[in-house]
PDB file of N, CA and C in Angstrom:
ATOM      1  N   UNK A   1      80.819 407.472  52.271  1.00  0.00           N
ATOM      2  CA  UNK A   1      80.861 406.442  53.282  1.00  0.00           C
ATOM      3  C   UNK A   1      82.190 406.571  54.026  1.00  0.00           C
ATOM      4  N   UNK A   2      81.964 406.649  55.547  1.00  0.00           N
ATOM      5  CA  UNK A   2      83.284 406.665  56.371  1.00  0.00           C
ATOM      6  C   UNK A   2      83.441 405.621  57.150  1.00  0.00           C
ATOM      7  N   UNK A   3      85.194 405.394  57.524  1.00  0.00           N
ATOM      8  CA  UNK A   3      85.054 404.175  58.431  1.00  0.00           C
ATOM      9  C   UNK A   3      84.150 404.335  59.353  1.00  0.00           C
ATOM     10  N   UNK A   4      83.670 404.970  60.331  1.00  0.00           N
ATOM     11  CA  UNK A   4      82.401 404.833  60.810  1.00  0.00           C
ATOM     12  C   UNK A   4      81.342 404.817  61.076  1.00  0.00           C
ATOM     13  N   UNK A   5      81.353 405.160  59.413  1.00  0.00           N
ATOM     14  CA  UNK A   5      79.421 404.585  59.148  1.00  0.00           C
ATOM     15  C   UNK A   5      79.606 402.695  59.162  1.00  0.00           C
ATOM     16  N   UNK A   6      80.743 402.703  58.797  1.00  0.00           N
ATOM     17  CA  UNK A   6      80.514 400.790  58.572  1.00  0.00           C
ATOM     18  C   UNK A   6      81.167 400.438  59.958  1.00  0.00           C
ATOM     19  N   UNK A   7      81.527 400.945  60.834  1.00  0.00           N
ATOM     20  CA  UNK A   7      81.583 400.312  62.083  1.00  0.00           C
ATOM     21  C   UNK A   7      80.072 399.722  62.908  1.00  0.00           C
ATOM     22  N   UNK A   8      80.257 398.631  63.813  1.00  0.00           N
ATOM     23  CA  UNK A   8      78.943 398.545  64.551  1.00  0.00           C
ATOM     24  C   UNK A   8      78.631 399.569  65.506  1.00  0.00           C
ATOM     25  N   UNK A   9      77.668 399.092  65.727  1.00  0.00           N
ATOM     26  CA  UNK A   9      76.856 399.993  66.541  1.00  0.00           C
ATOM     27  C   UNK A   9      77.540 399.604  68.098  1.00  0.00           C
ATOM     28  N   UNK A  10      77.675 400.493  68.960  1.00  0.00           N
ATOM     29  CA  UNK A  10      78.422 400.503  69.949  1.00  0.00           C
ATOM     30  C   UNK A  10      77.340 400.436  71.019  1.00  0.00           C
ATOM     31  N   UNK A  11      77.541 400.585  72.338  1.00  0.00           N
ATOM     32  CA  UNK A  11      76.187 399.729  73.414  1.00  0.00           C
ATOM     33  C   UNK A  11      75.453 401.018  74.015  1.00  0.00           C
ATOM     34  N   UNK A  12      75.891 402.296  73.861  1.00  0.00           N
ATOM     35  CA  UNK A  12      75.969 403.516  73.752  1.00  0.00           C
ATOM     36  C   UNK A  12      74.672 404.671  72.669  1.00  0.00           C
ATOM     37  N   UNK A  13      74.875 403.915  71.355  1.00  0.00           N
ATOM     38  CA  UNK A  13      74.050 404.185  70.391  1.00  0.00           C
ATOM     39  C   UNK A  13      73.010 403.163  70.074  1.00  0.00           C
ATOM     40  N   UNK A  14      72.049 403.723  70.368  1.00  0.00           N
ATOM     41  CA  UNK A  14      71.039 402.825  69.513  1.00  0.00           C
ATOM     42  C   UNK A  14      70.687 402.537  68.008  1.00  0.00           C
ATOM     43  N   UNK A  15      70.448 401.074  68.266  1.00  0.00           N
ATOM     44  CA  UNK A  15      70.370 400.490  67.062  1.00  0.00           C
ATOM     45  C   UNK A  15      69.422 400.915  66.008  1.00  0.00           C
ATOM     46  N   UNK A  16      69.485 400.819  64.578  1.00  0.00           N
ATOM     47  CA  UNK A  16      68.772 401.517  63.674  1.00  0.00           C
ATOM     48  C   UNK A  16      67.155 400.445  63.529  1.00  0.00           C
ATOM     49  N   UNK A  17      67.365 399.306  63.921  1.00  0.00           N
ATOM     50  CA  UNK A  17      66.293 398.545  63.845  1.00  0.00           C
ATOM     51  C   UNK A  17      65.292 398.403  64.816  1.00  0.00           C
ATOM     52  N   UNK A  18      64.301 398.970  65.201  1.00  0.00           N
ATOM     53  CA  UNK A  18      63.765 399.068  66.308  1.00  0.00           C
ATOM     54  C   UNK A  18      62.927 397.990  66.376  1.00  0.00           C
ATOM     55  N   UNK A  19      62.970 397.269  67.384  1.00  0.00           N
ATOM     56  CA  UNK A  19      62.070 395.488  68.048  1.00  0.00           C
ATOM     57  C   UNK A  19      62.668 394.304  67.327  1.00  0.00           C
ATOM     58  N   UNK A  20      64.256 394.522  66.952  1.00  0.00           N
ATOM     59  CA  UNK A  20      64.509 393.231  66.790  1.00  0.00           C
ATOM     60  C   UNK A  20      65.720 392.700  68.007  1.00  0.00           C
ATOM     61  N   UNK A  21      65.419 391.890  68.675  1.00  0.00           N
ATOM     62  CA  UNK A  21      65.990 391.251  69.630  1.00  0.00           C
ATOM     63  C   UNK A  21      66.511 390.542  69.624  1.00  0.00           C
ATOM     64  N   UNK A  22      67.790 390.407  70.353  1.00  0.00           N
ATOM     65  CA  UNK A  22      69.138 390.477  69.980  1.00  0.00           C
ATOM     66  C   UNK A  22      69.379 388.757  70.335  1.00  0.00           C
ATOM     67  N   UNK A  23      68.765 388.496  71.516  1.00  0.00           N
ATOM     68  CA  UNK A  23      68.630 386.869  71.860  1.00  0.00           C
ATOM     69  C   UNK A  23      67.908 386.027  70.560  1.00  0.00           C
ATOM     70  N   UNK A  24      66.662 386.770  69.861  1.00  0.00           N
ATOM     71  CA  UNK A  24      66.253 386.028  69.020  1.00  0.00           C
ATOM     72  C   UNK A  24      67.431 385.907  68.076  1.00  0.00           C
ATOM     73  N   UNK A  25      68.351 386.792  67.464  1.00  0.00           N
ATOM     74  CA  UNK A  25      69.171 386.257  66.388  1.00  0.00           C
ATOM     75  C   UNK A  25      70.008 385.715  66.483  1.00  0.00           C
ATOM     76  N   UNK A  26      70.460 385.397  68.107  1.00  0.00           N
ATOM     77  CA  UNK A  26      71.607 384.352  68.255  1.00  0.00           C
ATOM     78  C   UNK A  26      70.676 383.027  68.398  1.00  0.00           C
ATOM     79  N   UNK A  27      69.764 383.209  68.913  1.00  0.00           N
ATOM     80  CA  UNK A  27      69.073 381.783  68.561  1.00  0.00           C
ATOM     81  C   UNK A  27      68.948 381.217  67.347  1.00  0.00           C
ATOM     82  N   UNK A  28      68.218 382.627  66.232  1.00  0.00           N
ATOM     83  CA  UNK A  28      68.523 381.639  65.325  1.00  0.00           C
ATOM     84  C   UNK A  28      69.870 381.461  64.737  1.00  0.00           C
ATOM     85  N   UNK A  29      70.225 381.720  65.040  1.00  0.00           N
ATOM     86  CA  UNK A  29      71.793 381.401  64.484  1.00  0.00           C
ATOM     87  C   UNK A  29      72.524 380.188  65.107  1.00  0.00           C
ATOM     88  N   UNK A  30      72.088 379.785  66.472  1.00  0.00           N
ATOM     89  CA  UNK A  30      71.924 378.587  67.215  1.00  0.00           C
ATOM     90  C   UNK A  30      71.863 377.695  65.766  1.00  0.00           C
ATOM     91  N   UNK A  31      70.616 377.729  65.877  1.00  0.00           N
ATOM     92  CA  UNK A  31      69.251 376.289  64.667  1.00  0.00           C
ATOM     93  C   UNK A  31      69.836 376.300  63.605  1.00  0.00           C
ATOM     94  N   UNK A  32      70.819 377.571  63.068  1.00  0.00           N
ATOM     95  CA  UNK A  32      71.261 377.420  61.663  1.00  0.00           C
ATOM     96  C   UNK A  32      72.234 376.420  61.501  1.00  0.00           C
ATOM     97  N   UNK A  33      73.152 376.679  63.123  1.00  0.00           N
ATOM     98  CA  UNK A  33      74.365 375.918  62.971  1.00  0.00           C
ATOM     99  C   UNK A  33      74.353 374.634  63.170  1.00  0.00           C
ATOM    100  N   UNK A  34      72.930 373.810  64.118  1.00  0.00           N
ATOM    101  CA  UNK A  34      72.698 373.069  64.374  1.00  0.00           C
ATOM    102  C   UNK A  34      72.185 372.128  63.122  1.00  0.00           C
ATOM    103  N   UNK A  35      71.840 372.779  61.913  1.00  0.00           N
ATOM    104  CA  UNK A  35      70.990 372.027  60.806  1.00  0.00           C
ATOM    105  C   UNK A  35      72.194 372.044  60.360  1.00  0.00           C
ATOM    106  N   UNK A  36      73.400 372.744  59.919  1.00  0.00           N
ATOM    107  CA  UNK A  36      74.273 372.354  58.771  1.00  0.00           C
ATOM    108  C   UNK A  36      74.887 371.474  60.219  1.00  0.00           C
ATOM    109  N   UNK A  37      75.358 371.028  60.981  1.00  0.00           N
ATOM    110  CA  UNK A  37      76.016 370.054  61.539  1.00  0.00           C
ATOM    111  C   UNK A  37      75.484 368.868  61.500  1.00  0.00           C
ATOM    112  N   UNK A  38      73.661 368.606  61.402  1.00  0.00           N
ATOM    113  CA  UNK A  38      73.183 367.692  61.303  1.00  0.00           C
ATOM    114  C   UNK A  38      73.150 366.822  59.957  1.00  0.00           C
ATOM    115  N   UNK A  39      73.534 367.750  58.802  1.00  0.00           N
ATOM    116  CA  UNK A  39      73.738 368.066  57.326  1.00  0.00           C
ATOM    117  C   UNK A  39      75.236 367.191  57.187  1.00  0.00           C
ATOM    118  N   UNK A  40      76.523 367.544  57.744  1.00  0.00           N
ATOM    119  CA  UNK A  40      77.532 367.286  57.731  1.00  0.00           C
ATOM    120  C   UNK A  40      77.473 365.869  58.263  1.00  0.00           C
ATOM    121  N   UNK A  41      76.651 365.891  58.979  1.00  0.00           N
ATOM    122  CA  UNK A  41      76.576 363.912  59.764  1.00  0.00           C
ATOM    123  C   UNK A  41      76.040 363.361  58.933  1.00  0.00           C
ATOM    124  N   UNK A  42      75.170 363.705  58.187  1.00  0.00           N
ATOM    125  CA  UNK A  42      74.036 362.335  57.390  1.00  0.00           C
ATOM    126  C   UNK A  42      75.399 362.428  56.336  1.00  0.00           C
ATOM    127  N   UNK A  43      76.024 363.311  55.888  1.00  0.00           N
ATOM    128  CA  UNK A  43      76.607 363.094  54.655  1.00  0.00           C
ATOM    129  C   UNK A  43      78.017 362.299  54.976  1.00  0.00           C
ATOM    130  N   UNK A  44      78.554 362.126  56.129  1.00  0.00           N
ATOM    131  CA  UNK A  44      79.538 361.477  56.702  1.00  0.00           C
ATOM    132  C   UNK A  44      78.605 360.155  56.539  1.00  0.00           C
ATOM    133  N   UNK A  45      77.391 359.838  56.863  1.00  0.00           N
ATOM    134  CA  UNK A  45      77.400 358.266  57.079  1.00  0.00           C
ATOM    135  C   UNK A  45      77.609 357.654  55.400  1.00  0.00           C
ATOM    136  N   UNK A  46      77.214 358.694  54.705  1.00  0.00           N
ATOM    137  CA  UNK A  46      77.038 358.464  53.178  1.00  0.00           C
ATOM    138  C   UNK A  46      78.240 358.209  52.400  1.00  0.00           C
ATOM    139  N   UNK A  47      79.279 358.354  52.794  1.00  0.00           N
ATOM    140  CA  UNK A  47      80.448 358.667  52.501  1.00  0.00           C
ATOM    141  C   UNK A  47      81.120 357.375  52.912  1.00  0.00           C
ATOM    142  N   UNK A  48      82.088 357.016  51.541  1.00  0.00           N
ATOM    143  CA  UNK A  48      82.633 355.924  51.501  1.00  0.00           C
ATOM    144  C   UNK A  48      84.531 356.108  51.738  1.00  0.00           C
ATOM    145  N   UNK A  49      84.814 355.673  52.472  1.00  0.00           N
ATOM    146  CA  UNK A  49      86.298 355.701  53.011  1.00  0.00           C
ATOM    147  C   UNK A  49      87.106 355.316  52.199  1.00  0.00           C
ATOM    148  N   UNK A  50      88.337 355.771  51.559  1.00  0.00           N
ATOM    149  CA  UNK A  50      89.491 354.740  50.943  1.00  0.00           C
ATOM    150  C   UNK A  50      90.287 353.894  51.800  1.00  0.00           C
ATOM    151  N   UNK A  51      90.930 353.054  51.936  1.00  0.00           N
ATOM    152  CA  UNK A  51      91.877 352.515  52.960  1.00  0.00           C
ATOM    153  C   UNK A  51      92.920 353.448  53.684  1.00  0.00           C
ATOM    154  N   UNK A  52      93.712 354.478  52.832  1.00  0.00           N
ATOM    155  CA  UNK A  52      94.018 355.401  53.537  1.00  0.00           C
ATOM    156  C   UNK A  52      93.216 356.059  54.691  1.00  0.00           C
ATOM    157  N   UNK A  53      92.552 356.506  54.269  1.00  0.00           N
ATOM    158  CA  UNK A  53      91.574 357.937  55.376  1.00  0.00           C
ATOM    159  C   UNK A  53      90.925 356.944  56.481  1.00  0.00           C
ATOM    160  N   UNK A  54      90.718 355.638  55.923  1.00  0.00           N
ATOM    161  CA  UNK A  54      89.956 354.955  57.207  1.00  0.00           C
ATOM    162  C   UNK A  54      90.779 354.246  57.922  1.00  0.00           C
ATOM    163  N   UNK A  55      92.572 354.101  57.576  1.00  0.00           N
ATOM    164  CA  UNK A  55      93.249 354.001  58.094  1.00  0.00           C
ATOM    165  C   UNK A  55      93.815 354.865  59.062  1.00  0.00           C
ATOM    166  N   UNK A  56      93.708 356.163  58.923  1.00  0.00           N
ATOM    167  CA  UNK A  56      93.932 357.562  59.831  1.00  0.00           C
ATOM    168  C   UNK A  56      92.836 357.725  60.898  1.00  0.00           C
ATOM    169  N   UNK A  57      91.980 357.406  60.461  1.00  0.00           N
ATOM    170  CA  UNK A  57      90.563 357.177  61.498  1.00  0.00           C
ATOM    171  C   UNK A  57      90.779 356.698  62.681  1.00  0.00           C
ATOM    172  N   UNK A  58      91.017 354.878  61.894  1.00  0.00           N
ATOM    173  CA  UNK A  58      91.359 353.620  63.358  1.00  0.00           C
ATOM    174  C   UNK A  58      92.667 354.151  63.519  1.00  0.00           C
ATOM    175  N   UNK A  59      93.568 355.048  63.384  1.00  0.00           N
ATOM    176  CA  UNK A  59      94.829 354.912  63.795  1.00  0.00           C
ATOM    177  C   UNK A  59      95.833 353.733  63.662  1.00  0.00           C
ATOM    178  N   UNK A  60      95.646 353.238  62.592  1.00  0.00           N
ATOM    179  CA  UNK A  60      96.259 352.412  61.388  1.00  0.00           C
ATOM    180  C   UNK A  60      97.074 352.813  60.365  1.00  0.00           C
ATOM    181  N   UNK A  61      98.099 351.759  59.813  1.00  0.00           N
ATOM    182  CA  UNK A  61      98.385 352.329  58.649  1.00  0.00           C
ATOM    183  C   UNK A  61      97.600 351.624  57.419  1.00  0.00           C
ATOM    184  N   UNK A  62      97.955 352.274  56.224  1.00  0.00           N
ATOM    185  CA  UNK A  62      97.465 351.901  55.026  1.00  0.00           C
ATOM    186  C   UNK A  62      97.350 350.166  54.828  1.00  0.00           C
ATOM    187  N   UNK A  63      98.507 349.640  55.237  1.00  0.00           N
ATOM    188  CA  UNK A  63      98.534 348.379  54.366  1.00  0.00           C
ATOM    189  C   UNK A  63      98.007 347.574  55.911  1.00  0.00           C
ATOM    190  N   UNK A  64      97.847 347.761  56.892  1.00  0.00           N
ATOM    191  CA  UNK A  64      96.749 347.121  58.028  1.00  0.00           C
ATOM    192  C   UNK A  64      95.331 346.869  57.556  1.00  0.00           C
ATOM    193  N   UNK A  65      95.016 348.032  57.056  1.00  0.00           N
ATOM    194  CA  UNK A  65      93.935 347.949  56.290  1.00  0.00           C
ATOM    195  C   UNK A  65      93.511 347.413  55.340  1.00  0.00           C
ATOM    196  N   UNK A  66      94.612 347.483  54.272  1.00  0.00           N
ATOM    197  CA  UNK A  66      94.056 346.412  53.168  1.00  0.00           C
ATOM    198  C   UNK A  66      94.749 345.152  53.403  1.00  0.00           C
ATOM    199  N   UNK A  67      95.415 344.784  53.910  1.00  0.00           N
ATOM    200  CA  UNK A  67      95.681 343.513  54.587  1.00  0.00           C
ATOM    201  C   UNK A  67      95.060 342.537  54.897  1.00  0.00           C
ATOM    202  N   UNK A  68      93.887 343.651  56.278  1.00  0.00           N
ATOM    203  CA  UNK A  68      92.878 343.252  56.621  1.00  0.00           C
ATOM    204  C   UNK A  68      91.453 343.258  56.080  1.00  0.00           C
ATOM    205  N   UNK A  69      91.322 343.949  54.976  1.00  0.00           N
ATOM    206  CA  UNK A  69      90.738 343.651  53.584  1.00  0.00           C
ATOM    207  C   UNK A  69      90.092 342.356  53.084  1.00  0.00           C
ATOM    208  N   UNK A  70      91.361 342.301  52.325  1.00  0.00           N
ATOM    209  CA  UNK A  70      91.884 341.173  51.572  1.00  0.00           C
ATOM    210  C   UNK A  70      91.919 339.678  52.344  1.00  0.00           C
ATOM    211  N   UNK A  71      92.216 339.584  53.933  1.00  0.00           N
ATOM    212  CA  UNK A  71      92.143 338.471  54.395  1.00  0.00           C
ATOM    213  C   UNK A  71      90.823 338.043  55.215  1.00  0.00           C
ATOM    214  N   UNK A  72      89.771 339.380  55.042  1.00  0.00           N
ATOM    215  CA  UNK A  72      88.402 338.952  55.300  1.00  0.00           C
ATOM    216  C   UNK A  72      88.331 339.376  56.658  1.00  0.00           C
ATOM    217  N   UNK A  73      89.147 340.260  57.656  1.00  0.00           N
ATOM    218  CA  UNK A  73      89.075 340.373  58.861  1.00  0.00           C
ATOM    219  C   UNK A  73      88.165 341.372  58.912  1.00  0.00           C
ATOM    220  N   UNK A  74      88.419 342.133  57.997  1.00  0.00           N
ATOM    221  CA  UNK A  74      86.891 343.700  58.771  1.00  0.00           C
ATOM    222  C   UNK A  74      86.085 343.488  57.106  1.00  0.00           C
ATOM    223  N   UNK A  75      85.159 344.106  57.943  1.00  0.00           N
ATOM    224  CA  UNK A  75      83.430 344.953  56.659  1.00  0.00           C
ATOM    225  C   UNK A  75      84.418 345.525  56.092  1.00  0.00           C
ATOM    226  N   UNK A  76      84.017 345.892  54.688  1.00  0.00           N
ATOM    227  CA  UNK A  76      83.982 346.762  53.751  1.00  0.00           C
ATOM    228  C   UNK A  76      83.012 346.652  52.534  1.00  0.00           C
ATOM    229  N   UNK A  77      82.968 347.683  51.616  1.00  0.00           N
ATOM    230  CA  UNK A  77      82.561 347.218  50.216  1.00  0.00           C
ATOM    231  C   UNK A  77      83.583 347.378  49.016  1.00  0.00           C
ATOM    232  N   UNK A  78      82.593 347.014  48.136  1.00  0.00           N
ATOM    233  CA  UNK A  78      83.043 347.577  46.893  1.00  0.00           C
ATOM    234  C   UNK A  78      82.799 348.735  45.764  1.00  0.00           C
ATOM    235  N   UNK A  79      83.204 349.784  45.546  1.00  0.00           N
ATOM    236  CA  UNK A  79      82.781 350.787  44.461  1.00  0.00           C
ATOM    237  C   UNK A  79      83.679 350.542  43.132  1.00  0.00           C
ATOM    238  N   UNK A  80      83.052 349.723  42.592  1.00  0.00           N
ATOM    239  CA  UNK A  80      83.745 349.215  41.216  1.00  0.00           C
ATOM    240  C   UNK A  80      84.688 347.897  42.128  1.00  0.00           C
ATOM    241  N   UNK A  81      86.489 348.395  40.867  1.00  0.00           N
ATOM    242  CA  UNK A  81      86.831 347.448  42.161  1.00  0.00           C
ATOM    243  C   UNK A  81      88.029 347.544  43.250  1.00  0.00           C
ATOM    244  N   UNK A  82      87.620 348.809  43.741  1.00  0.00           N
ATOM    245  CA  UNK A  82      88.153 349.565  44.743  1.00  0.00           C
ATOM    246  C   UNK A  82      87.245 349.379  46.096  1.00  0.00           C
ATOM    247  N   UNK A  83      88.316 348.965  47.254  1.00  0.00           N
ATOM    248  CA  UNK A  83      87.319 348.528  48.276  1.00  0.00           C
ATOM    249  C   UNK A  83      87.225 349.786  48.979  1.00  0.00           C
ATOM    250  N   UNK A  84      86.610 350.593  49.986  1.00  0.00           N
ATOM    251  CA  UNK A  84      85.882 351.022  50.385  1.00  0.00           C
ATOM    252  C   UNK A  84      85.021 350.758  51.567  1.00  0.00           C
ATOM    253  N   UNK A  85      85.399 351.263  53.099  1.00  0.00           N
ATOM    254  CA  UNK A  85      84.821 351.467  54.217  1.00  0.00           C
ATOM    255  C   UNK A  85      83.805 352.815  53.990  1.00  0.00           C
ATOM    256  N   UNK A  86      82.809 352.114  55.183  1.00  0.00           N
ATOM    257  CA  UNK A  86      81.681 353.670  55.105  1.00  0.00           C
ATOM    258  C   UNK A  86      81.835 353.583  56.946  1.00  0.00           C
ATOM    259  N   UNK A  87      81.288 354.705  57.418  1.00  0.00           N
ATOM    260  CA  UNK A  87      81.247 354.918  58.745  1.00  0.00           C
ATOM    261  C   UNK A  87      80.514 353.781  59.716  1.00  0.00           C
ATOM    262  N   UNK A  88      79.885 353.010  59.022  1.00  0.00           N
ATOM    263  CA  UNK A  88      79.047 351.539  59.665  1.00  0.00           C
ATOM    264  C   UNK A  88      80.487 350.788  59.957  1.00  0.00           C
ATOM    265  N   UNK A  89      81.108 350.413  58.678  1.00  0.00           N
ATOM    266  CA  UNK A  89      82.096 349.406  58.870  1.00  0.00           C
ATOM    267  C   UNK A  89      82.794 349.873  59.987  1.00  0.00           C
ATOM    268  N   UNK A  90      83.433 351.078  60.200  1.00  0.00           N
ATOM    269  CA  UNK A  90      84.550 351.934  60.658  1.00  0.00           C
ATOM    270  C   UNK A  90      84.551 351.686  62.130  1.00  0.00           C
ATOM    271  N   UNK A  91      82.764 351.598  62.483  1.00  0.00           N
ATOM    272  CA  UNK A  91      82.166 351.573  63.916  1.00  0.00           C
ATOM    273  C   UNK A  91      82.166 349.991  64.455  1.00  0.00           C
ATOM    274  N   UNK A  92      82.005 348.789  63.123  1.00  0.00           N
ATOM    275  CA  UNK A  92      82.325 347.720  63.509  1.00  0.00           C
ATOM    276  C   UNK A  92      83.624 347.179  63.726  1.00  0.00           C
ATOM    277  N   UNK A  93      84.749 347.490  62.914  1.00  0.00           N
ATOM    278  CA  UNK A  93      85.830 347.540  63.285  1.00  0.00           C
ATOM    279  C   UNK A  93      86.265 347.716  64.551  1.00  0.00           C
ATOM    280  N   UNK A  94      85.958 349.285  65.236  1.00  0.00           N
ATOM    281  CA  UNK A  94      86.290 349.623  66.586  1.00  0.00           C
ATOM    282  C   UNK A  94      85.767 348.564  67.654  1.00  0.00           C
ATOM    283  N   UNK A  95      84.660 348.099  67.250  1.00  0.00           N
ATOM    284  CA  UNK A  95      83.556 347.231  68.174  1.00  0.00           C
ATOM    285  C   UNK A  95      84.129 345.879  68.181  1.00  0.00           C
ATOM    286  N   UNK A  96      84.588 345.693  67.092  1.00  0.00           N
ATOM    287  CA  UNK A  96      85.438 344.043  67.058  1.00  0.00           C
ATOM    288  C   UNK A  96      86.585 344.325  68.559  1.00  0.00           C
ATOM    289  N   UNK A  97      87.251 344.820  67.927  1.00  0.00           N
ATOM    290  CA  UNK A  97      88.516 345.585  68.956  1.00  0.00           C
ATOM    291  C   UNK A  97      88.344 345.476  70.531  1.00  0.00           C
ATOM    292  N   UNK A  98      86.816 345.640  71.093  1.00  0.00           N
ATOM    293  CA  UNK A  98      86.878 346.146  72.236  1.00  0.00           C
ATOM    294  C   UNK A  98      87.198 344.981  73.560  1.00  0.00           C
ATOM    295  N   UNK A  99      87.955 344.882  74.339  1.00  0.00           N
ATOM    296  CA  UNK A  99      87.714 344.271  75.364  1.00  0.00           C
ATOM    297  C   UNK A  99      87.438 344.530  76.610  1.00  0.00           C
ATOM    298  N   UNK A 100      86.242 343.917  77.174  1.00  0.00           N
ATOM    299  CA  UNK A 100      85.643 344.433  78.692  1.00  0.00           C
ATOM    300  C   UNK A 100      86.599 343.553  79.522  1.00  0.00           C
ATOM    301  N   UNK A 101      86.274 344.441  80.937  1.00  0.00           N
ATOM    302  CA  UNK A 101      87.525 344.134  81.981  1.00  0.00           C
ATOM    303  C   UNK A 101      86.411 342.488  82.707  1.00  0.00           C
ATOM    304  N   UNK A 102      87.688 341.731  82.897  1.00  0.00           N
ATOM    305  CA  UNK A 102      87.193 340.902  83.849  1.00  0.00           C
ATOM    306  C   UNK A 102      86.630 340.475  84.931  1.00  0.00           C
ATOM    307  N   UNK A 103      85.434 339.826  85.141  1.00  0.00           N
ATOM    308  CA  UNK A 103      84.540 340.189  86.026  1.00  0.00           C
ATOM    309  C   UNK A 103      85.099 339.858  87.578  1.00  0.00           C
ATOM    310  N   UNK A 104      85.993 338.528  87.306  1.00  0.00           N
ATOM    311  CA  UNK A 104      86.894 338.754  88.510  1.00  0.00           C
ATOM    312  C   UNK A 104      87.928 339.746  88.416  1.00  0.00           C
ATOM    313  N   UNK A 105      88.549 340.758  88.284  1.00  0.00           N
ATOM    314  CA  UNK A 105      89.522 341.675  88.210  1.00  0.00           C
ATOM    315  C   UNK A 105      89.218 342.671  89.186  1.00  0.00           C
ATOM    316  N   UNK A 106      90.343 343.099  90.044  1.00  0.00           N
ATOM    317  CA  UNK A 106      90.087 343.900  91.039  1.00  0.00           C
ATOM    318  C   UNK A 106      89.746 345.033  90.898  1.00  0.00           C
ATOM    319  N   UNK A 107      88.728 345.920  91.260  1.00  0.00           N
ATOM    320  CA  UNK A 107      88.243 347.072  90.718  1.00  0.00           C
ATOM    321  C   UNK A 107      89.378 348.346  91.362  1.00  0.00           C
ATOM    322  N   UNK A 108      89.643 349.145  90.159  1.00  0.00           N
ATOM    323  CA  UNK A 108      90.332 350.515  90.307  1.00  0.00           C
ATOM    324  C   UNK A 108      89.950 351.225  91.255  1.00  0.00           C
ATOM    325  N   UNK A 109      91.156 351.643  91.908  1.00  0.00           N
ATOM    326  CA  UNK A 109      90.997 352.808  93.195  1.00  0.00           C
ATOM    327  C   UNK A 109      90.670 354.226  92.856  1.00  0.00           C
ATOM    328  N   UNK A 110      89.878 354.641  93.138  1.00  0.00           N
ATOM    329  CA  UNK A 110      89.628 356.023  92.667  1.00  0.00           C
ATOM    330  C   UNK A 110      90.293 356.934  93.385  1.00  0.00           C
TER     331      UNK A 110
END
């Protein structure tokens, strides 16, 4: 075996596989990447936050969080008796937060 038997095939030489097409395997390779990303989301909603990490999230620190815990201001749960945000809470949090502009307020110049 020489380095260029294990080199690719160059645009020059034809390929050793004859009728496999080259769009089909980036497609599927598309769908592959698309199922483990869809994979990585369900398991994010599943996934329970410590106060740290869901403090890095909202762009908080640690003790904002359990602060706000403890005095009943945001969702969380419990796993034993360690509290615990999941990506629901994380999204209500942000949603508490939001304020729309005033309906009398002069609209921005573009």
């Amino acid at each position: 075996m020489t380095r260029t038997s294990l080199a690719p095939p160059n645009a020059n030489t034809p390929t050793d596989r004859p009728g496999v097409d080259e769009t089909l395997i980036l497609r599927l390779a598309e769908v592959v990447e698309q199922l483990a990303n869809r994979q990585a989301a369900a398991d994010l909603e599943l996934r329970c936050f410590t106060p740290a990490q869901a403090a890095e999230i909202l762009g908080k620190n640690e003790n904002w969080v359990l602060e706000a815990i403890y005095e009943g201001r945001i969702p969380y749960t419990r796993v034993g008796k360690s509290p615990r945000l999941t990506a629901a809470h994380i999204r209500q949090i942000q949603a508490q937060g939001e304020c729309l502009p005033n309906k009398y307020a002069k609209p921005v110049a573009a």
